[in-house]
N, C-alpha and C. Protein backbone atom coordinates (compact mmCIF):
# COMPACT_ATOMS: atom_id res chain seq x y z
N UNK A 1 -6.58 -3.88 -15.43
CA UNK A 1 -6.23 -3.03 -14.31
C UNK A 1 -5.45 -1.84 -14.86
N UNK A 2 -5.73 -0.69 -13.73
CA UNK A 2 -4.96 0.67 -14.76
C UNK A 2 -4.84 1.61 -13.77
N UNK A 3 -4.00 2.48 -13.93
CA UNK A 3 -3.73 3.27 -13.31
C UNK A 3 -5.45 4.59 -13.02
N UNK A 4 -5.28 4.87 -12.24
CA UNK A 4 -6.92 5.94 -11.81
C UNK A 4 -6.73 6.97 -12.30
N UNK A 5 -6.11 8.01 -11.91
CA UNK A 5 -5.29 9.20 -11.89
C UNK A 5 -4.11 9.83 -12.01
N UNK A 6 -3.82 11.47 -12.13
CA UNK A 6 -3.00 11.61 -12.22
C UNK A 6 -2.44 11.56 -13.44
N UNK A 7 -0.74 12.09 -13.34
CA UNK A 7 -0.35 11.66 -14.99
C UNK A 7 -0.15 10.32 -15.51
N UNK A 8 -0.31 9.87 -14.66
CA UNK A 8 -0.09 8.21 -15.52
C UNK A 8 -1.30 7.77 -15.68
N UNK A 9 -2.68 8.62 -15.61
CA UNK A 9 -3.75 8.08 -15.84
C UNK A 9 -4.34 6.99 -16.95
N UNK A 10 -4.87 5.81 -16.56
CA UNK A 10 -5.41 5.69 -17.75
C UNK A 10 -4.48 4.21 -18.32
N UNK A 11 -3.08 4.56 -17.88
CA UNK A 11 -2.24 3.42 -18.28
C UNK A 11 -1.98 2.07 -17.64
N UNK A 12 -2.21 1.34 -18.37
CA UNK A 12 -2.26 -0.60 -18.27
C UNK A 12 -1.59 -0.79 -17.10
N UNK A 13 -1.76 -1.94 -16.30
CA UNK A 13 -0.82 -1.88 -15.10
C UNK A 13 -0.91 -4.05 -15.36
N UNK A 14 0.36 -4.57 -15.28
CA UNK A 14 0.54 -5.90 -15.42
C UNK A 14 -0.18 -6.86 -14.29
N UNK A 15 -0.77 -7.54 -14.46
CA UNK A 15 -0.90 -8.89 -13.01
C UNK A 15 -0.54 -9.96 -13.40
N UNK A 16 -0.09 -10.63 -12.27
CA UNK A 16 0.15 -12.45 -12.34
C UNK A 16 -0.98 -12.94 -12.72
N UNK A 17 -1.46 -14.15 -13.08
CA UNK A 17 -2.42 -14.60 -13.72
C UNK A 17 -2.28 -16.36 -12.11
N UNK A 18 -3.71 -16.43 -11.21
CA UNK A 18 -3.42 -17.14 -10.78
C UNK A 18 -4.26 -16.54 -9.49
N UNK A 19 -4.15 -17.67 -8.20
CA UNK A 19 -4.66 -17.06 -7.16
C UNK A 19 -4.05 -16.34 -5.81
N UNK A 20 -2.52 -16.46 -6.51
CA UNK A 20 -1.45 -15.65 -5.35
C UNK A 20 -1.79 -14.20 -4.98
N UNK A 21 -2.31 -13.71 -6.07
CA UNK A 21 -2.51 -11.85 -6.25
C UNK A 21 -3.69 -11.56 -6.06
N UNK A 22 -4.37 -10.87 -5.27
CA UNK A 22 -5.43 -10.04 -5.31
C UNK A 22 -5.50 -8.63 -5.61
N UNK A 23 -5.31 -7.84 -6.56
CA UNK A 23 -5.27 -6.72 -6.96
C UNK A 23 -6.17 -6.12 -6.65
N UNK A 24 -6.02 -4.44 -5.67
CA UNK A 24 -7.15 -4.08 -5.45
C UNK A 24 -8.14 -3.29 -6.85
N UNK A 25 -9.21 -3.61 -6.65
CA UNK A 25 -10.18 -3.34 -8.03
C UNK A 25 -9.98 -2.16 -8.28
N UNK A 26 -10.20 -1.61 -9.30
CA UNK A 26 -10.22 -0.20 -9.55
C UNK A 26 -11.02 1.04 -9.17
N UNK A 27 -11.79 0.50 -9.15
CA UNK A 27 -13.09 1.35 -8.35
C UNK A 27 -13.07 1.30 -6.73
N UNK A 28 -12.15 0.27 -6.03
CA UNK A 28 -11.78 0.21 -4.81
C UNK A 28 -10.44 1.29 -4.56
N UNK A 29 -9.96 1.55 -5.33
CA UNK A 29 -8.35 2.29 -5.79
C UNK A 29 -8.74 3.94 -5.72
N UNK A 30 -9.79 4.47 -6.62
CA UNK A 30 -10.29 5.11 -7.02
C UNK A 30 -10.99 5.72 -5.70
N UNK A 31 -12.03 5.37 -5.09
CA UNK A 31 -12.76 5.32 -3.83
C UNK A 31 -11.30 5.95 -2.83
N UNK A 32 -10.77 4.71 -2.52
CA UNK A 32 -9.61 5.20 -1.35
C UNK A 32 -8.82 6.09 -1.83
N UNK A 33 -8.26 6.42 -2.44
CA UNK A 33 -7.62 7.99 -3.23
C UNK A 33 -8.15 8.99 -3.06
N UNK A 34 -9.61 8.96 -3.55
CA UNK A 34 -11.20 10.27 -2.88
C UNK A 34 -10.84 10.60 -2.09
N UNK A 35 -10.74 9.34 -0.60
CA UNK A 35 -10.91 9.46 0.21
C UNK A 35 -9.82 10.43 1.33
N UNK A 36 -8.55 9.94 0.75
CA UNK A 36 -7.52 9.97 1.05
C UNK A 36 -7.01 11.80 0.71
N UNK A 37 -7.48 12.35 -0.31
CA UNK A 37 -7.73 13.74 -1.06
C UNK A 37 -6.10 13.54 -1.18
N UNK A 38 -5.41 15.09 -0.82
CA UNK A 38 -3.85 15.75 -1.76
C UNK A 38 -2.91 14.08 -1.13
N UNK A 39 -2.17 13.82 -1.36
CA UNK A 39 -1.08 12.75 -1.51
C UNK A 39 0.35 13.46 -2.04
N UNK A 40 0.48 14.78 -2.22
CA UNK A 40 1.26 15.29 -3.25
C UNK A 40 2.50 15.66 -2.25
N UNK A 41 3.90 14.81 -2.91
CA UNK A 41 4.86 15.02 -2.03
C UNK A 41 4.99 14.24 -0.77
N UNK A 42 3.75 12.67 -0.88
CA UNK A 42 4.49 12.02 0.35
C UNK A 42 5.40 11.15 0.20
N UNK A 43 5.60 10.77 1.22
CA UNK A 43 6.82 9.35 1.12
C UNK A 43 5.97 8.09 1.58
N UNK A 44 5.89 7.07 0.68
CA UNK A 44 4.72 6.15 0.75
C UNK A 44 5.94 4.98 0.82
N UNK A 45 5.07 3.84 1.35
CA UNK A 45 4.93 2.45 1.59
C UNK A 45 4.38 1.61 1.38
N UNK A 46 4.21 0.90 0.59
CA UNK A 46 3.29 -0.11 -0.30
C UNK A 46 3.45 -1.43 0.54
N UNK A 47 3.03 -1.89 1.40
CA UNK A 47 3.31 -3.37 1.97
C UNK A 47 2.44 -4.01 1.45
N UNK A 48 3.22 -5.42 1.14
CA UNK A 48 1.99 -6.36 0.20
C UNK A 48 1.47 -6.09 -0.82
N UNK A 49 2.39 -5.50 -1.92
CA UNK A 49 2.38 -4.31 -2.52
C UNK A 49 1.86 -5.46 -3.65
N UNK A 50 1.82 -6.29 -3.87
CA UNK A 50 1.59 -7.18 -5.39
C UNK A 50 1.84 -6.25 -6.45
N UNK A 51 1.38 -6.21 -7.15
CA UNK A 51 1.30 -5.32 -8.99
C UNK A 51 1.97 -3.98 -8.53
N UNK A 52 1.49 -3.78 -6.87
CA UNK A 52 2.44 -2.18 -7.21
C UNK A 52 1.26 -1.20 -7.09
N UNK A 53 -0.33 -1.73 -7.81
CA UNK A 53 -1.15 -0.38 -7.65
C UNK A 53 -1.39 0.61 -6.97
N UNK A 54 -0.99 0.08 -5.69
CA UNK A 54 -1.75 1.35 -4.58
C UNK A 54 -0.38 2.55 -5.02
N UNK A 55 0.72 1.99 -4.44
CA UNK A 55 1.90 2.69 -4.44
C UNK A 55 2.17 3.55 -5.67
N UNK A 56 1.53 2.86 -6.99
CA UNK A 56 2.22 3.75 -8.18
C UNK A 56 0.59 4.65 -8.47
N UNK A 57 0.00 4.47 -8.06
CA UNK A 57 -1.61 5.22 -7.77
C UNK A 57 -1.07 6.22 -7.11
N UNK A 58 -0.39 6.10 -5.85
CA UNK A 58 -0.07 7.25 -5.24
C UNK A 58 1.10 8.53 -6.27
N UNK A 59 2.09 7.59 -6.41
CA UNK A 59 3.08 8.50 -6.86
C UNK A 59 2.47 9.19 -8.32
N UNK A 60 1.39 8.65 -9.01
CA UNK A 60 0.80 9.29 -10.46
C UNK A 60 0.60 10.27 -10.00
N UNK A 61 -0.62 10.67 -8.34
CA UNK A 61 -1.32 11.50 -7.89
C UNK A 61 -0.51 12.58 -7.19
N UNK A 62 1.36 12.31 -7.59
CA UNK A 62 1.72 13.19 -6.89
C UNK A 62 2.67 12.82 -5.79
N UNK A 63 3.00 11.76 -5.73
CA UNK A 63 3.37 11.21 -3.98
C UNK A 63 5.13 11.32 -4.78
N UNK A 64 5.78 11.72 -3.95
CA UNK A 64 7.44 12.34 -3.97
C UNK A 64 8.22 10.92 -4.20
N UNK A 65 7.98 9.90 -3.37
CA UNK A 65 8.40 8.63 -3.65
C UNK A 65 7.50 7.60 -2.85
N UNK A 66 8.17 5.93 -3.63
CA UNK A 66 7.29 4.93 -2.82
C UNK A 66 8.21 3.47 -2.72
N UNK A 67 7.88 3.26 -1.72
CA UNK A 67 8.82 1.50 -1.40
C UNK A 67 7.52 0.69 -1.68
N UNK A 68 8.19 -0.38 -1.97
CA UNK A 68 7.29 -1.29 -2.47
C UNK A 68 7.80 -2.78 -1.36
N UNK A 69 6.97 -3.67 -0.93
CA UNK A 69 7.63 -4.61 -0.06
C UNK A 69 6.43 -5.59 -0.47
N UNK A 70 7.02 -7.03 -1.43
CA UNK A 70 6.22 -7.79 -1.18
C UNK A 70 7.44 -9.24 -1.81
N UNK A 71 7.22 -10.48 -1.32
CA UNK A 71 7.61 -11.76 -1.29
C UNK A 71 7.49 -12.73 -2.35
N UNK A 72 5.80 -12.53 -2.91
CA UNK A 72 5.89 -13.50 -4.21
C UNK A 72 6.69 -12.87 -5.02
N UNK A 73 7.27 -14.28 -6.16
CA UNK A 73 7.77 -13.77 -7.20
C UNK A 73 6.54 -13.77 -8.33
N UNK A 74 5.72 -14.51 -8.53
CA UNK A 74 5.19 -13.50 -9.34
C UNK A 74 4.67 -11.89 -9.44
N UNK A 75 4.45 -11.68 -8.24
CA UNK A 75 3.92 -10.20 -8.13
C UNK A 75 5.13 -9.44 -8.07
N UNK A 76 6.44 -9.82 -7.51
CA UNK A 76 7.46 -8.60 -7.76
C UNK A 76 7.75 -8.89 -9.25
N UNK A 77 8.22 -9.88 -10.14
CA UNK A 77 7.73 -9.92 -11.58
C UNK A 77 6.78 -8.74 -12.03
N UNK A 78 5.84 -8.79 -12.10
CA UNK A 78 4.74 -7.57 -12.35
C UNK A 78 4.77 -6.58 -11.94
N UNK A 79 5.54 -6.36 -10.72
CA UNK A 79 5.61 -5.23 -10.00
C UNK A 79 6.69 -4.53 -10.97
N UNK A 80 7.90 -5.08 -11.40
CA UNK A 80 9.01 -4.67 -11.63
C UNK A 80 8.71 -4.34 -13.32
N UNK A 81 7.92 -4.94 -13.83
CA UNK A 81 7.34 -4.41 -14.87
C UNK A 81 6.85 -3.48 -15.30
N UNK A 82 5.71 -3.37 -14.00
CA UNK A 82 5.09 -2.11 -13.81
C UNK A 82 5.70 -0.72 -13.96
N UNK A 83 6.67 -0.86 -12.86
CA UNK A 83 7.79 0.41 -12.50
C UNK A 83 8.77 0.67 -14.15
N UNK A 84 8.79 -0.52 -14.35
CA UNK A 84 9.64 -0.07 -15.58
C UNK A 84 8.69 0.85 -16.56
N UNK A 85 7.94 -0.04 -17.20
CA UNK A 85 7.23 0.43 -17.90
C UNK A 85 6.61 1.77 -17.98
N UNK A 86 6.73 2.14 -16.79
CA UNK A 86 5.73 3.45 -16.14
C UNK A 86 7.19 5.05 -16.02
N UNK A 87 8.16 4.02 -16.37
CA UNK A 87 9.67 4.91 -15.86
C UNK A 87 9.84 5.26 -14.28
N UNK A 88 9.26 4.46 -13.70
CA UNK A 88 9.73 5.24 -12.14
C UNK A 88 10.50 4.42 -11.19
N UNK A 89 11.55 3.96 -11.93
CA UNK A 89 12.53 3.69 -10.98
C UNK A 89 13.28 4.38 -10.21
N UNK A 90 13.12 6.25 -10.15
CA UNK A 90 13.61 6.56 -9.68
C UNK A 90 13.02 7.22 -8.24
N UNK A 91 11.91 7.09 -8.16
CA UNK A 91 11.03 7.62 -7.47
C UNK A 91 10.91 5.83 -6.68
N UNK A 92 11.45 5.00 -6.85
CA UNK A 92 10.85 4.11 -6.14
C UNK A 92 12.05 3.15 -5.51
N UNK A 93 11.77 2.02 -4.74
CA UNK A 93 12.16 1.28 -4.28
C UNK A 93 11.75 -0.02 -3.84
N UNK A 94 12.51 -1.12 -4.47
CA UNK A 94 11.37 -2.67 -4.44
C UNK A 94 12.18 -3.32 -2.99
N UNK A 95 11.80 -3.77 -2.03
CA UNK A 95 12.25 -4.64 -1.16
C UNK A 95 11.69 -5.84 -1.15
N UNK A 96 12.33 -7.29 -1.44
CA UNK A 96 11.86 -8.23 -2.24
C UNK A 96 11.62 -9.27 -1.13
N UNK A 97 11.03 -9.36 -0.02
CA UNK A 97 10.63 -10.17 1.43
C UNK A 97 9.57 -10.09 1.72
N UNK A 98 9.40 -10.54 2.98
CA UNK A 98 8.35 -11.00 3.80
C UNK A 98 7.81 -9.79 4.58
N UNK A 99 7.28 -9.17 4.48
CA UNK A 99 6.88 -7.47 5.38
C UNK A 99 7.33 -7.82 6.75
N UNK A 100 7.32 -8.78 7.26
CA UNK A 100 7.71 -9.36 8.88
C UNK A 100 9.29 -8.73 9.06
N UNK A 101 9.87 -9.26 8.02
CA UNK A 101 11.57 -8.98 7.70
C UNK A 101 12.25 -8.04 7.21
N UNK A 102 11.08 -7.43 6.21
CA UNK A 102 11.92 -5.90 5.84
C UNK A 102 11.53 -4.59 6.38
N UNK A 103 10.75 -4.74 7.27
CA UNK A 103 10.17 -3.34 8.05
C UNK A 103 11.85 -3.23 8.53
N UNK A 104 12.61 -4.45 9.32
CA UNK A 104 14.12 -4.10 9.85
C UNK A 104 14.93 -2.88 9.03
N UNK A 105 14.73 -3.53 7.75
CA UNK A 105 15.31 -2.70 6.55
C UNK A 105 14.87 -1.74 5.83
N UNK A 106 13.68 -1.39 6.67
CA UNK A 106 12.99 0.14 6.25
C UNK A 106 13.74 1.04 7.34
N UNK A 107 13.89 0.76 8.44
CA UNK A 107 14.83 1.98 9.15
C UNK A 107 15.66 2.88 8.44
N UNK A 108 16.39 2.40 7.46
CA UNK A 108 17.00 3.41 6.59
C UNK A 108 16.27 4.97 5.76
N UNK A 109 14.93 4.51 6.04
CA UNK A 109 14.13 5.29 4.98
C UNK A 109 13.72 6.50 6.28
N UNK A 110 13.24 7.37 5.43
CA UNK A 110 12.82 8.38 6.34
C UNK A 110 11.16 8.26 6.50
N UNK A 111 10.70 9.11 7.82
CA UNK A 111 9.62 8.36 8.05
C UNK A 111 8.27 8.47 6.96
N UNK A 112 7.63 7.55 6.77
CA UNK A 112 6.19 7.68 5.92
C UNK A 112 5.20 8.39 6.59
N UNK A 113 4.70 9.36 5.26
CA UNK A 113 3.71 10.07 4.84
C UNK A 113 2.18 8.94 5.17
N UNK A 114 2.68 7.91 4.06
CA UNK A 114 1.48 7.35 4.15
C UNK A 114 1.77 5.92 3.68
N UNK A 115 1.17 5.39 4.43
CA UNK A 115 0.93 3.58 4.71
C UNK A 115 0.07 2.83 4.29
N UNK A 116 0.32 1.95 2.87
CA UNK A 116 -0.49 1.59 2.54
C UNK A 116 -0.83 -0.26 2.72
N UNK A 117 -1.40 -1.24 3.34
CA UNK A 117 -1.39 -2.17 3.48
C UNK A 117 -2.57 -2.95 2.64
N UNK A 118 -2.24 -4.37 1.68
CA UNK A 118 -3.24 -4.89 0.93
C UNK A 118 -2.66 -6.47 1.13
N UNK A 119 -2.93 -7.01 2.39
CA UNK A 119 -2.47 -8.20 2.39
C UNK A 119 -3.17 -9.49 2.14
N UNK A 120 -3.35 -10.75 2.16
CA UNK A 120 -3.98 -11.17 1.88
C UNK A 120 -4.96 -11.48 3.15
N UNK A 121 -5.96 -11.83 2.11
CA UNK A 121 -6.85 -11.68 3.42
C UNK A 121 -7.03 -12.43 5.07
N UNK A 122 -6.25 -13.89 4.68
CA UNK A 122 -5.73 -14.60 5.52
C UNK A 122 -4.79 -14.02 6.45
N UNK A 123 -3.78 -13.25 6.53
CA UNK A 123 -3.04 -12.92 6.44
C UNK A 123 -3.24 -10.79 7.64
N UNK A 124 -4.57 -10.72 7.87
CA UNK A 124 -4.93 -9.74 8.49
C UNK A 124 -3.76 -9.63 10.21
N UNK A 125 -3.90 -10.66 10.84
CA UNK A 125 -3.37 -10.57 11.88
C UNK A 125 -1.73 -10.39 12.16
N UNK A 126 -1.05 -10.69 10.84
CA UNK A 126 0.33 -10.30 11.16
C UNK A 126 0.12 -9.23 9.82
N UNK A 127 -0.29 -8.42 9.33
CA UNK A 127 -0.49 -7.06 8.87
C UNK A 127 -0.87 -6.13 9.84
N UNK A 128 -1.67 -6.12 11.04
CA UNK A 128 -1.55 -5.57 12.05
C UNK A 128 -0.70 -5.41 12.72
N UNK A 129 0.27 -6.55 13.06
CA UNK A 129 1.37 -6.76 13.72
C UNK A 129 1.91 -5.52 12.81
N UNK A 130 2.27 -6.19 11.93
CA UNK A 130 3.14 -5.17 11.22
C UNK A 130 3.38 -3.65 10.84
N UNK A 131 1.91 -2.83 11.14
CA UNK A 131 1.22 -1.90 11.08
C UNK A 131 1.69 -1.20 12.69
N UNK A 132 1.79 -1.98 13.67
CA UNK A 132 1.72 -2.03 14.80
C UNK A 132 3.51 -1.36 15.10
N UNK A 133 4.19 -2.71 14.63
CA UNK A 133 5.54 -2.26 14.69
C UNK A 133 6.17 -0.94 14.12
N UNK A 134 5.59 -0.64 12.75
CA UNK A 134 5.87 0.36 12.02
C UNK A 134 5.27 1.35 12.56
N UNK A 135 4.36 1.67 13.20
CA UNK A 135 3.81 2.97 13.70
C UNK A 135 4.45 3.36 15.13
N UNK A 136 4.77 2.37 15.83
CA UNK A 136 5.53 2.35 17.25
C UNK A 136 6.75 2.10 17.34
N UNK A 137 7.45 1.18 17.78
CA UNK A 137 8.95 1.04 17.79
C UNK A 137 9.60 1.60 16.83
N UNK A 138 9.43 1.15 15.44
CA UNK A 138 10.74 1.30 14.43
C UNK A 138 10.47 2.86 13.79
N UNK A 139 8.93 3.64 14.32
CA UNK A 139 9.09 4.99 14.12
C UNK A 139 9.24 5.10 12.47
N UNK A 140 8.76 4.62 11.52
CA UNK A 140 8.70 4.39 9.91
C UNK A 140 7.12 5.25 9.81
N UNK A 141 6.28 5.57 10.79
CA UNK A 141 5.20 6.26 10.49
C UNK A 141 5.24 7.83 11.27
N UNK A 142 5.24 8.56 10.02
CA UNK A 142 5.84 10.15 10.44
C UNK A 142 4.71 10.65 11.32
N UNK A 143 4.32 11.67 12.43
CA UNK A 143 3.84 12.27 13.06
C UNK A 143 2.33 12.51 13.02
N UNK A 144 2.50 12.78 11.61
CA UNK A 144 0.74 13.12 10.94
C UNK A 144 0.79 12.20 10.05
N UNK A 145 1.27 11.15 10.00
CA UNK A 145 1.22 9.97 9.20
C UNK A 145 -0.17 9.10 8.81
N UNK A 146 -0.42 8.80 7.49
CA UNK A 146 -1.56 8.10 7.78
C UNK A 146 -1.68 6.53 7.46
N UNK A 147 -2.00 5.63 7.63
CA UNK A 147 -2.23 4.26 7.36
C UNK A 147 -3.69 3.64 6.99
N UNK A 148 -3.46 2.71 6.20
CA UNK A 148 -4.54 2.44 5.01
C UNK A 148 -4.49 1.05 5.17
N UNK A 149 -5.28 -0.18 5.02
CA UNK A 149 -5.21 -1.37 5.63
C UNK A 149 -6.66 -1.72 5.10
N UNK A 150 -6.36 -2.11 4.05
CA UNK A 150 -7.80 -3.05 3.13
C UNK A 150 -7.64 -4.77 3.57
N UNK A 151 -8.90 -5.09 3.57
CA UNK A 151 -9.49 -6.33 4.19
C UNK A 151 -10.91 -6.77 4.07
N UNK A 152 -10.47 -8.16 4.46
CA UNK A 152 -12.40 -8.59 4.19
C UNK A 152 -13.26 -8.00 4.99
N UNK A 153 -14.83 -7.40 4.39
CA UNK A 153 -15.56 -7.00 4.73
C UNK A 153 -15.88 -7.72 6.04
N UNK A 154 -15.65 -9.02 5.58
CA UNK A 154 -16.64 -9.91 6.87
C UNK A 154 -15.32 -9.97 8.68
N UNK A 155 -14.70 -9.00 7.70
CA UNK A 155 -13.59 -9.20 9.30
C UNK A 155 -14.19 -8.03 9.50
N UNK A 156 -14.29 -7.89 10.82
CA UNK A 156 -13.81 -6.37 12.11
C UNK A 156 -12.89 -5.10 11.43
N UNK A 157 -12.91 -4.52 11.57
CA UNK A 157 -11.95 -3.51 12.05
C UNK A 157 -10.94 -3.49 12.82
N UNK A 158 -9.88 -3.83 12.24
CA UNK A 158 -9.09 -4.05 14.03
C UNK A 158 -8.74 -2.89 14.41
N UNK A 159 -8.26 -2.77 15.82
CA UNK A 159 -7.42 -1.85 16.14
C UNK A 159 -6.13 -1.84 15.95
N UNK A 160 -5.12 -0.83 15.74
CA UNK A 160 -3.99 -0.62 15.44
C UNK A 160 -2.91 0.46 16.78
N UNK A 161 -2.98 -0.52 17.77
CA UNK A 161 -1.77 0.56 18.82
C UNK A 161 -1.09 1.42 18.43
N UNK A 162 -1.27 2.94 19.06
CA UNK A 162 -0.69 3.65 18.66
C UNK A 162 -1.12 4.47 17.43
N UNK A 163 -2.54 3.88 17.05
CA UNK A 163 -3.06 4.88 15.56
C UNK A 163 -4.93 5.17 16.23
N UNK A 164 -5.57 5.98 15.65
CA UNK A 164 -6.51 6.28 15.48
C UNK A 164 -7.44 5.55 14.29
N UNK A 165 -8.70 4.94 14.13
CA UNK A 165 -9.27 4.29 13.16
C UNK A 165 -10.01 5.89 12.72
N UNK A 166 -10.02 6.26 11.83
CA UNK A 166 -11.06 7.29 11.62
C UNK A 166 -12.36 7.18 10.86
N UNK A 167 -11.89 6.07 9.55
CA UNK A 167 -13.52 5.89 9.10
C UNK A 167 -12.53 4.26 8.51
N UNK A 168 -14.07 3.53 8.16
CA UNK A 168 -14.25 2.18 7.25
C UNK A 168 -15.07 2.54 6.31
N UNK A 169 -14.27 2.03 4.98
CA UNK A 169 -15.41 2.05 3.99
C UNK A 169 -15.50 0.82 3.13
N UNK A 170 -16.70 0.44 2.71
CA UNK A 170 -16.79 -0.70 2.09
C UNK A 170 -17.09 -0.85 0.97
N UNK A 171 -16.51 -1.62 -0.07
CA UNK A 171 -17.27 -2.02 -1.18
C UNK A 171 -17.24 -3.21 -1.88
N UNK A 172 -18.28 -3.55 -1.85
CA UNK A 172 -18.75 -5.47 -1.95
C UNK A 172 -18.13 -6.31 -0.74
N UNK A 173 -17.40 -6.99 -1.04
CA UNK A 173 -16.57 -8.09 0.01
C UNK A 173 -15.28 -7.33 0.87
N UNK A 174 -15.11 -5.93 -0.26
CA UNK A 174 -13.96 -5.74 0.51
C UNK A 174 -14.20 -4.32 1.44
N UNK A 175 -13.37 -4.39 2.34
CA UNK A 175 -13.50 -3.02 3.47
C UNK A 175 -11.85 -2.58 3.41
N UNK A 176 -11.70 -0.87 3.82
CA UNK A 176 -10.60 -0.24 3.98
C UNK A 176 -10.47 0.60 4.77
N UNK A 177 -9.97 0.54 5.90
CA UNK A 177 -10.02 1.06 6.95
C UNK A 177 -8.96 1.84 6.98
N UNK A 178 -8.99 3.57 7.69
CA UNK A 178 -8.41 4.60 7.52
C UNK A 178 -7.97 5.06 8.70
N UNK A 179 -6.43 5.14 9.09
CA UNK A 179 -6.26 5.61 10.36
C UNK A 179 -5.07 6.56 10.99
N UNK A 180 -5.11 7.08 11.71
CA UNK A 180 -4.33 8.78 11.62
C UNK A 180 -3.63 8.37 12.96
N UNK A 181 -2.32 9.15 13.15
CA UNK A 181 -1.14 8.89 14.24
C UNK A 181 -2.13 9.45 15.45
């Protein structure tokens, strides 16, 4: 696994070894970035962030800073590796919970640019929730904000209160659905 773009192009990125982590593929990374075009100067959110890729994908391509929020310890292990290794501890921020529990403790942050969700796949219906809360009540999704929410192909699309779906795209098993305030 490796970074896509950007200046950190090209460079190694750590995983847990096991079936806790699903790292999104590279060519799935690559694809949603296309898709996604300038990123430059947002304030990102990595939920379910495992290894960190989406989030440090963003900030290579440009993104001003990124929180990172995920629960296993092996993946914040790797995650924290990652960031080191890459030097961007300063551009970043690890919140080491349950996304259910630290969206509370995202209020501090100012609102996101862009929202990135990679949960497990089990796991779709309280990532919505969560998607849900963050775009509505707790106000963590800025105005022209966008949200990103990869999942199994063989699920739906859900809807997300309070957001717009604008496109799905798929590749092999997995789908990533794209959606605007």
């Amino acid at each position: 696994m490796r970074v896509i773009a950007g200046r950190l192009g090209g460079r190694r990125l750590s995983a847990p070894r096991g079936e806790g982590t699903r790292p999104t593929a590279d060519r799935v990374r690559e694809a949603l970035f296309s898709s996604l075009g300038d990123v430059s100067g947002a304030l990102v959110c990595d939920l379910y962030a495992g290894t960190g890729a989406l989030g440090i994908e963003a900030l290579s391509r440009g993104a001003r800073r990124a929180v990172f929020v995920d629960s296993g310890r092996p993946a914040l292990a790797a995650l924290r590796e990652n960031l080191a290794a890459l030097d961007l501890g300063e551009a970043t921020r690890v919140v080491p919970l349950p996304v259910e529990r630290a969206l509370d403790l995202l209020r501090d942050e100012p609102p996101f640019d862009l929202v990135l969700l990679d949960p497990p796949y089990a796991a779709l219906a309280k990532a919505v929730a969560a998607a849900e809360r963050l775009a509505g009540p707790l106000g963590l999704l800025a105005p022209a904000g966008r949200l990103v929410l990869e999942h199994a192909r063989r699920d739906p699309s859900p809807e997300i209160a309070g957001l717009t779906r604008d496109v799905v795209r798929t590749y092999g098993d997995t789908a990533v659905s794209f959606y605007t305030r």
